[in-house]
Protein backbone atom coordinates (compact mmCIF):
# COMPACT_ATOMS: atom_id res chain seq x y z
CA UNK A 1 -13.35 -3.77 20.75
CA UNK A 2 -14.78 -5.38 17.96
CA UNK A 3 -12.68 -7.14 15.22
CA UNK A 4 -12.08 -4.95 12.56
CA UNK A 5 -13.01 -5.70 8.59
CA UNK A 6 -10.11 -4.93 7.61
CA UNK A 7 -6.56 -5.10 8.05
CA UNK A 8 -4.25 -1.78 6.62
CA UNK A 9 -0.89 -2.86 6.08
CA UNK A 10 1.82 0.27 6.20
CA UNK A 11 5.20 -0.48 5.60
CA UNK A 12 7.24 1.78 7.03
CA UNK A 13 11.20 3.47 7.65
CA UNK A 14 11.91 6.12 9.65
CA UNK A 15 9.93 8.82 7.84
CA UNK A 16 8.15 9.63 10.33
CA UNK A 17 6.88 12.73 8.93
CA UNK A 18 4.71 11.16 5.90
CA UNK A 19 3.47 8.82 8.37
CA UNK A 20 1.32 11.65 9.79
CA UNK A 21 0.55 13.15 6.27
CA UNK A 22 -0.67 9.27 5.63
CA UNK A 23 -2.67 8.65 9.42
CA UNK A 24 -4.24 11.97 8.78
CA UNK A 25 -5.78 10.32 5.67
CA UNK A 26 -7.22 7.68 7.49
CA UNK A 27 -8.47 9.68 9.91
CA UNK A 28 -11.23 10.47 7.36
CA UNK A 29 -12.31 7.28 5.65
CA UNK A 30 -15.51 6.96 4.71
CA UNK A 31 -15.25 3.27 5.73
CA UNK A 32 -14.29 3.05 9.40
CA UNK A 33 -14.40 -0.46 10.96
CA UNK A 34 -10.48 -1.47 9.93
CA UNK A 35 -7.31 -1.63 12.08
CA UNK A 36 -4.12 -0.12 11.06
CA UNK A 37 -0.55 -2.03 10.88
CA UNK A 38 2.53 -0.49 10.77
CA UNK A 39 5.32 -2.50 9.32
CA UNK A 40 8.51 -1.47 10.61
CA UNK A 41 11.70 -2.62 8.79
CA UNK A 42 13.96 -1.59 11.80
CA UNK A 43 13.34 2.56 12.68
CA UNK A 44 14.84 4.00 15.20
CA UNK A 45 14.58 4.07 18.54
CA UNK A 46 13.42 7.83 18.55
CA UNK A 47 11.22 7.22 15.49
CA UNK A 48 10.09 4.36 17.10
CA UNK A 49 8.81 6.79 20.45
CA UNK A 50 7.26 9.62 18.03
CA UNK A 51 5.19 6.21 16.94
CA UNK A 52 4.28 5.37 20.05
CA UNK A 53 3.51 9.08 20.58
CA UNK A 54 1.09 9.08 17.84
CA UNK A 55 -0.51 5.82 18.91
CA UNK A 56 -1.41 7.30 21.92
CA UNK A 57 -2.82 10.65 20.52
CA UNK A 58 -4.83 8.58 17.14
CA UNK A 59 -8.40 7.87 17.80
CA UNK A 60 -7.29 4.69 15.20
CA UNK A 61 -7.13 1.23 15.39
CA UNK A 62 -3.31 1.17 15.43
CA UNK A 63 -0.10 -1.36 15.78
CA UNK A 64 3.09 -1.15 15.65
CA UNK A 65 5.03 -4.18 14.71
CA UNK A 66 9.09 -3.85 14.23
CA UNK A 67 12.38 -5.84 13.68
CA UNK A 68 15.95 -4.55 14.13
CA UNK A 69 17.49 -2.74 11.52
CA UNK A 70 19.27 -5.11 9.37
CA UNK A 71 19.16 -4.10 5.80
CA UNK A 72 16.56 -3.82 3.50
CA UNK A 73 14.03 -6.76 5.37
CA UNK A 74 10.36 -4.67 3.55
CA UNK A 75 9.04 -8.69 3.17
CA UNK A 76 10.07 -10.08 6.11
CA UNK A 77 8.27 -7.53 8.78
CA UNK A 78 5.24 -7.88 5.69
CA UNK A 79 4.92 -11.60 6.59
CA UNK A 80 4.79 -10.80 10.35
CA UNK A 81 2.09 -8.09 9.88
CA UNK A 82 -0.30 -10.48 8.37
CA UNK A 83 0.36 -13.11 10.91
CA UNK A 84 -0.21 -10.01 13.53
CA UNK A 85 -3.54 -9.12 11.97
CA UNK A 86 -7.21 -9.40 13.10
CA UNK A 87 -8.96 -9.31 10.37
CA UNK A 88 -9.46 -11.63 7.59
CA UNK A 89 -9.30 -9.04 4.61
CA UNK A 90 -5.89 -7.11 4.14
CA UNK A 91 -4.87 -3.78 2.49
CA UNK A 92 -1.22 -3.40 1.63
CA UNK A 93 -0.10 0.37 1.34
CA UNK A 94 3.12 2.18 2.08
CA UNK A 95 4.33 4.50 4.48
CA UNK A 96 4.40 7.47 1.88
CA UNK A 97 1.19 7.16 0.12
CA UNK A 98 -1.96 8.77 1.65
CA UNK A 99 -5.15 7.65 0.70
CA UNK A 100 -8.37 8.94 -0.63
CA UNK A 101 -11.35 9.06 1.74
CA UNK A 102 -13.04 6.42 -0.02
CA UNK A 103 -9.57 4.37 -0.58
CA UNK A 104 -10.75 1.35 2.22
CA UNK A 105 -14.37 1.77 1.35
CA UNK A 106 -13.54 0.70 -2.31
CA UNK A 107 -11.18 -1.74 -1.47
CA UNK A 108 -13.88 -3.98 0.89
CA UNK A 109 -16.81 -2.69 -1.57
CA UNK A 110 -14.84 -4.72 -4.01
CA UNK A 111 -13.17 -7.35 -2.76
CA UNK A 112 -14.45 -11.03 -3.65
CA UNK A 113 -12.36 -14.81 -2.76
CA UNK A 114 -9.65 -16.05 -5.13
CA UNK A 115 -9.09 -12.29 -6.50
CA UNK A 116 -6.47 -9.77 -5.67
CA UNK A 117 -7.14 -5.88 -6.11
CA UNK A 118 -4.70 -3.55 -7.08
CA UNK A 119 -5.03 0.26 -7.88
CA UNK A 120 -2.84 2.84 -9.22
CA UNK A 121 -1.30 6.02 -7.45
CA UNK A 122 -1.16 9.36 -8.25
CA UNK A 123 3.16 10.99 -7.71
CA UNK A 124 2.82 14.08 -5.96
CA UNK A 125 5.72 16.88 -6.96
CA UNK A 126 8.06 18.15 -4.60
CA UNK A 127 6.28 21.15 -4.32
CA UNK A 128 3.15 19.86 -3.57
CA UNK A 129 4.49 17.23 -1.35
CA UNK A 130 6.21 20.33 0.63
CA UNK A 131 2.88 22.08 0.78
CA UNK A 132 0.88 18.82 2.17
CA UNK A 133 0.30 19.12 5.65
CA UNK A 134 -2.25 16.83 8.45
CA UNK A 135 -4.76 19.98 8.40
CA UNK A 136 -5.09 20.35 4.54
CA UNK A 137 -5.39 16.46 3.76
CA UNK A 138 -8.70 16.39 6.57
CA UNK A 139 -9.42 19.17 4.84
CA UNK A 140 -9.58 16.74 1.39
CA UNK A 141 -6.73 19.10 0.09
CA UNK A 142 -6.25 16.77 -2.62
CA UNK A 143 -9.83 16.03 -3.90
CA UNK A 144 -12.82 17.82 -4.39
CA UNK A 145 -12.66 21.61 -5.57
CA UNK A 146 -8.81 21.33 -4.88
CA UNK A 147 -7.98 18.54 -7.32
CA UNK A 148 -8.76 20.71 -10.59
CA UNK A 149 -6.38 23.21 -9.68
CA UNK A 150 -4.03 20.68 -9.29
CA UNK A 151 -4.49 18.67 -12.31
CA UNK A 152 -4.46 21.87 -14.44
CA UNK A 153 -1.22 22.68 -12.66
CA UNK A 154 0.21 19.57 -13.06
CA UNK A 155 -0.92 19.39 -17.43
CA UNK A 156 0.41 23.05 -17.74
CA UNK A 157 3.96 22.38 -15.44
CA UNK A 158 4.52 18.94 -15.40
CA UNK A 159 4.75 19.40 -12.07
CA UNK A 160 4.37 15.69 -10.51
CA UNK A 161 3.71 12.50 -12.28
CA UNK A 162 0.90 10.39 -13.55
CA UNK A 163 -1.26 12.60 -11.55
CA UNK A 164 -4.00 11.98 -13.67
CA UNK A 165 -4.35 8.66 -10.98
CA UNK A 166 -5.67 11.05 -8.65
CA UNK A 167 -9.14 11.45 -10.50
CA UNK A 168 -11.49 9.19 -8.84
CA UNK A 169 -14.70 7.81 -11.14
CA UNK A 170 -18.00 7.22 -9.34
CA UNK A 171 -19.54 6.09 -12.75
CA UNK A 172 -19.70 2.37 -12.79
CA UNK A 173 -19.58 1.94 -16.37
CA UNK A 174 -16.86 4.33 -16.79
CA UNK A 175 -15.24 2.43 -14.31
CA UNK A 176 -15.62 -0.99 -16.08
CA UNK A 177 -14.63 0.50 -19.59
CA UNK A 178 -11.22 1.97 -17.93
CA UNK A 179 -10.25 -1.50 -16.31
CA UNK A 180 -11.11 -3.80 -19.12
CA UNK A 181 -7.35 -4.05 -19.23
CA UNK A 182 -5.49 -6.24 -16.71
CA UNK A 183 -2.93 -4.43 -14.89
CA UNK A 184 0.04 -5.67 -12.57
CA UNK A 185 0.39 -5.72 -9.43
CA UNK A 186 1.31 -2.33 -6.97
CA UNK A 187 2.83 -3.23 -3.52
CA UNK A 188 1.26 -0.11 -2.30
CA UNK A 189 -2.10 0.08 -3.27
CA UNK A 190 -3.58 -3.97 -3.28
CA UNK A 191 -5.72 -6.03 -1.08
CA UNK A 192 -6.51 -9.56 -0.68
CA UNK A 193 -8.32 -12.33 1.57
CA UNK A 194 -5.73 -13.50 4.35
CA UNK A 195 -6.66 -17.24 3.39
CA UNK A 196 -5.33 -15.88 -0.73
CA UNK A 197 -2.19 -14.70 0.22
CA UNK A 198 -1.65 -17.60 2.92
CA UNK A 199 -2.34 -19.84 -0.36
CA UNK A 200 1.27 -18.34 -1.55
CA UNK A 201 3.11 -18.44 2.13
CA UNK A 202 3.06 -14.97 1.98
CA UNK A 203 6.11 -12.25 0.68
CA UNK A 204 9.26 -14.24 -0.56
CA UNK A 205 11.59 -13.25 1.96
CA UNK A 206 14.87 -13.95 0.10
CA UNK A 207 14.41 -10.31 -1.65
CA UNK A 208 17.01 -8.41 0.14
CA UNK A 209 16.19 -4.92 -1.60
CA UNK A 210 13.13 -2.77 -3.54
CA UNK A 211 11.77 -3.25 -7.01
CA UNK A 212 9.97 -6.50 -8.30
CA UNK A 213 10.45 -8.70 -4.82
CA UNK A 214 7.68 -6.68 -3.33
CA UNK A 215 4.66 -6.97 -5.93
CA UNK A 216 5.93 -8.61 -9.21
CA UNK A 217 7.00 -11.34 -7.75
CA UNK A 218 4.44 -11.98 -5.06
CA UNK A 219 1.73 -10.88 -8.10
CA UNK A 220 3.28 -13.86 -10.37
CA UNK A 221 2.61 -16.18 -7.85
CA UNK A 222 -0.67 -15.23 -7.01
CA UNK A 223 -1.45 -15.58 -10.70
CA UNK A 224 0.12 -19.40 -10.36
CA UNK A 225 -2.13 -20.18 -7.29
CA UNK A 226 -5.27 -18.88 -9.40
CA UNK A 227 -5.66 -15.71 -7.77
CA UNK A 228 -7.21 -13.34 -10.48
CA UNK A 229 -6.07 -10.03 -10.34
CA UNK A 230 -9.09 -6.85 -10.72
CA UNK A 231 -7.87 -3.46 -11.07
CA UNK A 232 -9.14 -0.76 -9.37
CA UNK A 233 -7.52 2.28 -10.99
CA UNK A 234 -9.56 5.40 -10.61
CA UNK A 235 -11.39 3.71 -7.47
CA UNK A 236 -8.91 2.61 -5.02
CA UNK A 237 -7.10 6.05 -5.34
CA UNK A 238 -3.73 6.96 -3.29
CA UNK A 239 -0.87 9.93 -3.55
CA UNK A 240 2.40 8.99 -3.50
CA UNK A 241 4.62 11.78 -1.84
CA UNK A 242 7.96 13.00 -3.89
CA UNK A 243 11.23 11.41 -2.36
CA UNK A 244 14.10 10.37 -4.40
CA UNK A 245 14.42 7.19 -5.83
CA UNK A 246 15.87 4.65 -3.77
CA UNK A 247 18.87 2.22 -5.51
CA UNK A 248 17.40 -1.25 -7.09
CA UNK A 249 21.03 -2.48 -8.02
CA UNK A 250 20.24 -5.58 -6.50
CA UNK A 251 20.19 -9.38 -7.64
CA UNK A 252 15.78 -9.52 -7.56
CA UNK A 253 15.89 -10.43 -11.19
CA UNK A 254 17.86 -13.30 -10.68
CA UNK A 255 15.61 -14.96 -7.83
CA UNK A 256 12.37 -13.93 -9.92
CA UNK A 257 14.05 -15.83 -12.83
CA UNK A 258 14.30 -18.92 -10.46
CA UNK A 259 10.28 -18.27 -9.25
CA UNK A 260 9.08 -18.53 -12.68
CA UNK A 261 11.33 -20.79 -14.30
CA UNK A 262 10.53 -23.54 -11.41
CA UNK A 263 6.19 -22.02 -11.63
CA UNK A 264 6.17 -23.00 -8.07
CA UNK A 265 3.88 -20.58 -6.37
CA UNK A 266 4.23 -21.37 -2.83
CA UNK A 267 7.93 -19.59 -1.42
CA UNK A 268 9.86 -21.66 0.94
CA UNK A 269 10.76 -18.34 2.89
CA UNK A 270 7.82 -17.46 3.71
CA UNK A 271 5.14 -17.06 6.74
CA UNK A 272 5.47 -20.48 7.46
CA UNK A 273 8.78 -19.70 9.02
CA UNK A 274 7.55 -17.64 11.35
């Protein structure tokens, strides 16, 4: 097998059910030499056979990399996926967005050394999320002739949010014009050279739950390194399936504090302990 352009980085928990809505997206890239990742922060042993199930069945590039369940541990198993990867480019992405068909293309027909892209995603209601299913996205249920609908929909019901993420630009002026301004980073929709993010020692694994740990903080030091970050809104384009909110009362704040009072972009808990 030949070693694949690109890495695609899923972290994932147990919901095993948007992992299919999401493979089913990759199943029709337009771009098709990458491997897939999936990040496990401690599923179940049943999840963890329905995985293995899929594996088998997937005509992708697929592994499966876990740790035992021991709290919220998103960085940690994030760290070991790069250090499990075989390619030298890496797409991070989440276990409940599914891409657009051209969502890799863009991301390697964009990529360049010392920058970091990040994109935007579209939040699918819980209506539509309900209605999603593996035939309808290879189908491109959510782009082409089926998108108006949806965006007209979505204006008319607020049904869903920021949906207007969904609309991808071929135009590459209209493309440049929308970026001009800087935006930060999205732990589920960036991708970076594995020699940029080594740069940084990878995810700060002291964050012990969701919110800034995962991209702010990892963004910040990126920034500190001289990583630029390009943003690929409208280009890089994902769906982010409804699910309630999970809890950030958690002490992230106070260790992002620490990261940029000290400006030291290089964590000590990082890949290098691995």
């Amino acid at each position: 097998m030949s070693i694949p352009e690109a890495s695609v980085i899923i972290s994932f928990y147990n919901k095993i059910d948007f992992l299919k809505l999401v493979l089913a997206g990759y199943e029709i890239q337009t771009f098709k030499s990458f491997e897939i990742i999936i990040a496990d922060d401690g599923s179940s042993q049943k999840i963890c056979k329905a995985i293995s199930e899929l594996i088998d069945k997937s005509d992708l590039n697929i592994l499966h990399i876990r740790h035992e369940d021991d709290g919220w541990r998103k960085n940690r198993i994030l760290n070991k996926a790069v250090i499990t990867s075989n390619s030298n480019y890496l797409i991070f992405t989440d276990g409940d967005c599914i891409p657009h068909p051209r969502f890799v293309e863009e991301h390697i027909k964009n990529n360049s050394k010392n920058t970091v892209l990040t994109g935007r995603r579209a939040y699918l209601s819980e209506r539509i999320t309900k209605k999603v299913n593996e035939e309808k996205i290879t189908k491109k249920y959510l782009t082409g002739r089926y998108l108006v609908p949806l965006l007209i929909h979505n204006t008319l019901f607020k049904d869903g949010k920021y949906f207007e993420n969904a609309i991808y630009i071929k135009s590459k002026l209209v493309r440049k014009l929308i970026n001009i301004k800087e935006k930060g980073l999205m732990g589920s929709n960036f991708s970076i050279f594995k020699d940029d993010i080594l740069k940084v020692n990878g995810f700060d694994e002291r964050y012990k739950a969701p919110s800034i740990g995962e991209d702010t903080d990892i963004g910040y030091r990126l920034s500190l390194a001289g990583i630029k970050v390009k943003t690929v809104k409208h280009i890089a384009v994902q769906y982010h399936l409804f699910h309630p909110r999970l809890s950030w009362n958690n002490r992230n704040a106070e260790i992002f504090n620490d990261t940029v009072k000290r400006k030291k972009y290089f964590t000590e808990k990082g890949i290098s302990n691995h």
